[in-house]
C-alpha atoms as a PDB file:
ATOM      1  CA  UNK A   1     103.764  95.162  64.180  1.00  0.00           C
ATOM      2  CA  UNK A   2     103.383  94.040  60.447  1.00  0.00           C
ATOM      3  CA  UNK A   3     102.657  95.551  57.542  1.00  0.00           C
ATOM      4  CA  UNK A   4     100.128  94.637  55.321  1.00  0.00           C
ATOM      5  CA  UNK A   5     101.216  93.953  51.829  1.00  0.00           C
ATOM      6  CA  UNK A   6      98.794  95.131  49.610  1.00  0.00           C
ATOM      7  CA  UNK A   7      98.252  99.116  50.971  1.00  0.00           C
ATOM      8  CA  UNK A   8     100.904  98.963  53.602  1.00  0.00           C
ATOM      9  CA  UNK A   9      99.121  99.975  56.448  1.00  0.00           C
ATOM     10  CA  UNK A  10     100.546  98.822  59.770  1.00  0.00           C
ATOM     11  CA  UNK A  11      98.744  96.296  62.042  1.00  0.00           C
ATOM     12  CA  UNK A  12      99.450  94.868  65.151  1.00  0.00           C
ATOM     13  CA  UNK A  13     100.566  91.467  64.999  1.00  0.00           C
ATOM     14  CA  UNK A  14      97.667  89.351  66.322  1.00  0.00           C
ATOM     15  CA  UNK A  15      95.167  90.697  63.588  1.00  0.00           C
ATOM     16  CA  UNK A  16      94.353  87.791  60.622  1.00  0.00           C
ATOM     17  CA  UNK A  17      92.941  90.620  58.498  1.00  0.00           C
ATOM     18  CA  UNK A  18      94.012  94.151  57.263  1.00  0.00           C
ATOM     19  CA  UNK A  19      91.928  97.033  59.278  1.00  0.00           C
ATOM     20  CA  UNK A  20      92.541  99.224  56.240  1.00  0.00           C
ATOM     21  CA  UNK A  21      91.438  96.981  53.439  1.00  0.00           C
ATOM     22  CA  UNK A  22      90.494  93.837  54.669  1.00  0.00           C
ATOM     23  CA  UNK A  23      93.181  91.701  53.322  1.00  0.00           C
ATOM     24  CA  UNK A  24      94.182  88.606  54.304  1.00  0.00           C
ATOM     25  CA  UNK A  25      97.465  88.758  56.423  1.00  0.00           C
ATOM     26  CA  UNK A  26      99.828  85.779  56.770  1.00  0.00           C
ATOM     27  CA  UNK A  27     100.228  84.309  59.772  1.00  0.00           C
ATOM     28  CA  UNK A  28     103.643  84.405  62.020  1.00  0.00           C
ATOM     29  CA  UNK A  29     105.889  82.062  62.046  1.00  0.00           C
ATOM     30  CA  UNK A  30     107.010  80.528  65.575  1.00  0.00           C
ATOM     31  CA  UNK A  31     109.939  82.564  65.527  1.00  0.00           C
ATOM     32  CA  UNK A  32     108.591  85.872  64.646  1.00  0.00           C
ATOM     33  CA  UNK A  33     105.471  85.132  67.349  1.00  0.00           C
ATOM     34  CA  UNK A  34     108.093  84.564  70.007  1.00  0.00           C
ATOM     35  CA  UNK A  35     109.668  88.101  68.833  1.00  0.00           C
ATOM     36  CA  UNK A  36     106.659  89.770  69.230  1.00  0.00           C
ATOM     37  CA  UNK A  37     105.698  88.296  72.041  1.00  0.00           C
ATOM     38  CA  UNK A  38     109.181  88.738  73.708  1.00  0.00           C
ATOM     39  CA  UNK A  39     108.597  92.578  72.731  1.00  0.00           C
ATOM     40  CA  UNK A  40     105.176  93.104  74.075  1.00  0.00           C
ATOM     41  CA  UNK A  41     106.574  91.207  77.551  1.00  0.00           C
ATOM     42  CA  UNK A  42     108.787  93.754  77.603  1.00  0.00           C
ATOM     43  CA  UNK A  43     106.852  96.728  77.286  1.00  0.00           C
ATOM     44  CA  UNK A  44     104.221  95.314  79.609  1.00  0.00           C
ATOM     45  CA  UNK A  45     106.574  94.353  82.316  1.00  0.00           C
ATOM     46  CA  UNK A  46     108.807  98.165  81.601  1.00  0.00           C
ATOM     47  CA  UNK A  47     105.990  99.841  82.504  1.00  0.00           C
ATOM     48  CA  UNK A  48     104.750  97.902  85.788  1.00  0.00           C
ATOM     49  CA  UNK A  49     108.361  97.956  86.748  1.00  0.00           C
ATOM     50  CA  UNK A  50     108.635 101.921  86.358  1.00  0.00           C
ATOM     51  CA  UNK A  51     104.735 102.465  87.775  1.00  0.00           C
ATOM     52  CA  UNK A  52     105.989 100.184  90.946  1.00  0.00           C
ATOM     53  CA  UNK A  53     109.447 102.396  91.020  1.00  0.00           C
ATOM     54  CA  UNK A  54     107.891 105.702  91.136  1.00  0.00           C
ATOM     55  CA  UNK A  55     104.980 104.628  93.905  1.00  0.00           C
ATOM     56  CA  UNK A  56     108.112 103.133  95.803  1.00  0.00           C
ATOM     57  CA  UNK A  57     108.886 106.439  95.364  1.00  0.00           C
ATOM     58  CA  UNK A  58     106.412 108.349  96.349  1.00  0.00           C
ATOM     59  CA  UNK A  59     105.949 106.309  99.464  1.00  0.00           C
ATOM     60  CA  UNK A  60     109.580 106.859 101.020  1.00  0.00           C
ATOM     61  CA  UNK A  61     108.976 110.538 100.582  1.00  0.00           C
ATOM     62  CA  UNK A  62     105.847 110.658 102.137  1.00  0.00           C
ATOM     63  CA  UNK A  63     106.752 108.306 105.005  1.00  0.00           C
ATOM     64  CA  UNK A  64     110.165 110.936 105.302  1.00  0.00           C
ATOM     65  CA  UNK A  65     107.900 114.019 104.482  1.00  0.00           C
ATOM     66  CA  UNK A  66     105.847 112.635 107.831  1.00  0.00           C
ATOM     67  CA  UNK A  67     108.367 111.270 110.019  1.00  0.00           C
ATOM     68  CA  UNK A  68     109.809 115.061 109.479  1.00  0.00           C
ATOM     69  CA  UNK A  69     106.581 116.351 110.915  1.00  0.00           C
ATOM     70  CA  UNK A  70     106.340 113.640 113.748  1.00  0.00           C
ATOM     71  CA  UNK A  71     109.462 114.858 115.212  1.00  0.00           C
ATOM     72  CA  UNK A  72     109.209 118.540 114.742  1.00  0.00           C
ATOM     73  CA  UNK A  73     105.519 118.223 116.320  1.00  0.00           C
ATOM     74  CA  UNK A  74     106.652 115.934 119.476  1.00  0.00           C
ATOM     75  CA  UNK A  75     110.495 117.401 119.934  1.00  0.00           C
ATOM     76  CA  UNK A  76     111.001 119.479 122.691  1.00  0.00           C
ATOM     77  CA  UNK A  77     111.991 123.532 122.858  1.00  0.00           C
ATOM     78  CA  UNK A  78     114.833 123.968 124.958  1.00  0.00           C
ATOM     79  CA  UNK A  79     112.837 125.947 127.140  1.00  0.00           C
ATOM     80  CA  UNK A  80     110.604 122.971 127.534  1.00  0.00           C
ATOM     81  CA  UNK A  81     113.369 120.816 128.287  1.00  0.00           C
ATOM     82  CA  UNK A  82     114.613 122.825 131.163  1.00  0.00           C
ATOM     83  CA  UNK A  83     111.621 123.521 132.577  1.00  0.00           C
ATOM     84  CA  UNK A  84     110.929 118.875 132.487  1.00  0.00           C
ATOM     85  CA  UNK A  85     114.682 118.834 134.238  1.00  0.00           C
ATOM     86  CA  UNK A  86     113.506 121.324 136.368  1.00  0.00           C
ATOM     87  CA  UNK A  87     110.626 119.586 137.144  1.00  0.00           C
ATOM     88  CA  UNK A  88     111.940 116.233 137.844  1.00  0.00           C
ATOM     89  CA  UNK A  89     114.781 117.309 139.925  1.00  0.00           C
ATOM     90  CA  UNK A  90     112.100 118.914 142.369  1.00  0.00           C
ATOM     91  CA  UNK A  91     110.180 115.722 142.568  1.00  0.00           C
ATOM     92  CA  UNK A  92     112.928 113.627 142.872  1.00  0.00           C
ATOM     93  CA  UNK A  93     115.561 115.341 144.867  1.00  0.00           C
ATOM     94  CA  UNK A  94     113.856 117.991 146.516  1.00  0.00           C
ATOM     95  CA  UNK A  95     110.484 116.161 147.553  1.00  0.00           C
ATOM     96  CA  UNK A  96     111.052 114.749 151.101  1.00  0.00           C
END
């Protein structure tokens, strides 16, 4: 972000010419491009890094949310239980 010097508007630092009045704006020096461009790196890669975080996110939950489900839906009652003991000890023991 620069500053333009004859009304002082802010511009972003890869305009040549003042949106606000049309100057001419200098250009950056090596240094000051490697700033900026360390700086808009940053923001750039901040945000991809928190969008990939929170979709992370929201994956584990829903993966937990329906594992949760899985299991309540294919566990056994104890009543249910009993009555598959029950049946396998007739078929195995009992049954001649």
């Amino acid at each position: 972000m620069r500053a333009c010097s004859q009304c002082g508007a802010v511009t972003n630092g890869n305009e040549r010419f003042c949106v606000n009045c049309g100057a001419n704006l200098p250009l950056l020096t090596r240094k000051e491009y490697a700033i900026e461009q360390r700086r808009f790196n940053e923001k750039v890669f901040g945000r991809g890094t928190r969008s990939i975080d929170s979709v992370e996110g929201l994956l584990n939950k829903y993966a937990q949310e329906g594992w949760r489900l899985h299991t309540m839906m294919t566990a056994p009652t104890k009543d249910e239980k009993t009555q598959l003991t029950t049946m396998v000890f007739e078929r195995d023991v009992l049954a001649p």
